[in-house]
Protein backbone atom coordinates (compact mmCIF):
# COMPACT_ATOMS: atom_id res chain seq x y z
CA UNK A 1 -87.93 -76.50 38.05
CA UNK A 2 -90.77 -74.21 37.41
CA UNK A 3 -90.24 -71.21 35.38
CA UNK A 4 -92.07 -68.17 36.87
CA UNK A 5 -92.36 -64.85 35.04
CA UNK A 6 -90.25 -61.86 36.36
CA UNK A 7 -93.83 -59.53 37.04
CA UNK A 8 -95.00 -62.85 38.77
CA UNK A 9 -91.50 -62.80 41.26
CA UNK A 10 -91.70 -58.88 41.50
CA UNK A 11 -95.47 -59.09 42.39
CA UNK A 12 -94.82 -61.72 45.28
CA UNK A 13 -92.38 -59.80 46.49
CA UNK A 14 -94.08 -56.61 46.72
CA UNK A 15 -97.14 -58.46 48.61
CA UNK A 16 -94.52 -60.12 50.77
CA UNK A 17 -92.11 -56.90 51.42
CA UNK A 18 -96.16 -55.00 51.87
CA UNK A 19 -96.95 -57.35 54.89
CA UNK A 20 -99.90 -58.55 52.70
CA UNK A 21 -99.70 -62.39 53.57
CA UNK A 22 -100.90 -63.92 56.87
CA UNK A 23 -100.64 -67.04 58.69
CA UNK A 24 -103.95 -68.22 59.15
CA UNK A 25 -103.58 -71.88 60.34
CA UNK A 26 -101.06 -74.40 60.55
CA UNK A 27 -101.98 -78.38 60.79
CA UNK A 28 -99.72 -81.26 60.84
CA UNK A 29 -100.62 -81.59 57.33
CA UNK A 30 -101.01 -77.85 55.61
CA UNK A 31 -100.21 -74.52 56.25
CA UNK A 32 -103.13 -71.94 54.98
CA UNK A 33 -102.30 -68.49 54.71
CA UNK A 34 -104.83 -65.09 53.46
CA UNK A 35 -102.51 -63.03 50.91
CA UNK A 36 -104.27 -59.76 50.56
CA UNK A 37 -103.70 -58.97 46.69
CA UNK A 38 -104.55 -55.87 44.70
CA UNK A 39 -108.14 -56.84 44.57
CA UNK A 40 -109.47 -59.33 46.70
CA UNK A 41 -107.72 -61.43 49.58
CA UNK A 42 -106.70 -65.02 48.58
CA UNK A 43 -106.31 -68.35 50.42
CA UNK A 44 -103.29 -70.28 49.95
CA UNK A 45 -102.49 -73.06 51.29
CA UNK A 46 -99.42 -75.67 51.34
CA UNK A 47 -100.00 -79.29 51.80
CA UNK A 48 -96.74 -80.46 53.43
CA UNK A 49 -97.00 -84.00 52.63
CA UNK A 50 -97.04 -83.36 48.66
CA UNK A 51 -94.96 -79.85 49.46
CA UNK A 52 -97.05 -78.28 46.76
CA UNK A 53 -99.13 -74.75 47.33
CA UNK A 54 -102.56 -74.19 45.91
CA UNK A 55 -104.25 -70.98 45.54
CA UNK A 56 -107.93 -69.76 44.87
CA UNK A 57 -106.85 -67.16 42.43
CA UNK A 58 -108.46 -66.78 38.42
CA UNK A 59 -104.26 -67.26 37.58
CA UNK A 60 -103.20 -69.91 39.77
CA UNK A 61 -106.80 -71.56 38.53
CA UNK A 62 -106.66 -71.24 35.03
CA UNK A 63 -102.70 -72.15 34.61
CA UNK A 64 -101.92 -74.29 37.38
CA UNK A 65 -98.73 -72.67 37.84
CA UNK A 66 -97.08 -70.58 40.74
CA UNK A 67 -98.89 -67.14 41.45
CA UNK A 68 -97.72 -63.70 42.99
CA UNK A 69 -99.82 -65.12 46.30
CA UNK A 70 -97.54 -68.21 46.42
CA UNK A 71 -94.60 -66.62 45.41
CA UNK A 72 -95.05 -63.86 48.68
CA UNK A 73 -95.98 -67.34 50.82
CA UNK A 74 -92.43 -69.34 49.75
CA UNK A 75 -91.12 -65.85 50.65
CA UNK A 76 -93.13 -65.59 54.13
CA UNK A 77 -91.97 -69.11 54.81
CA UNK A 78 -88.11 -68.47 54.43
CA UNK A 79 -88.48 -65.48 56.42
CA UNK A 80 -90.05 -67.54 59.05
């Protein structure tokens, strides 16, 4: 299991508990979603076949591990 910071969780939740994430588009295949973070908005997307989220973000880019903007989408998803 992946570890993921506690200011990582707490930002997720904030965007999700803000109303800052947004369905976009859902395919047989993905799910893509616009997370609206504190600077810019971000895509995210899950691919359902791998069940694995990807996001355009300098973090998610650099480290290639879970971000505030798919942290708020797991939470958006459970929600659902």
């Amino acid at each position: 299991m992946e570890r993921i910071s506690k200011e990582v969780r707490k930002k997720g939740y904030f965007l999700f508990r803000k109303n800052k994430v947004k369905k976009e588009l859902e395919t047989e295949k993905r799910i893509h979603f616009k997370v609206e973070g504190e600077t810019n908005i971000h895509s995210v997307i899950f691919d359902k076949t791998r069940k694995k989220f990807f996001c355009d973000c300098p973090f998610f880019t650099l480290h290639e591990r879970k971000c505030s903007h798919i942290v708020a989408c797991e939470l958006f998803l459970k929600e659902s």
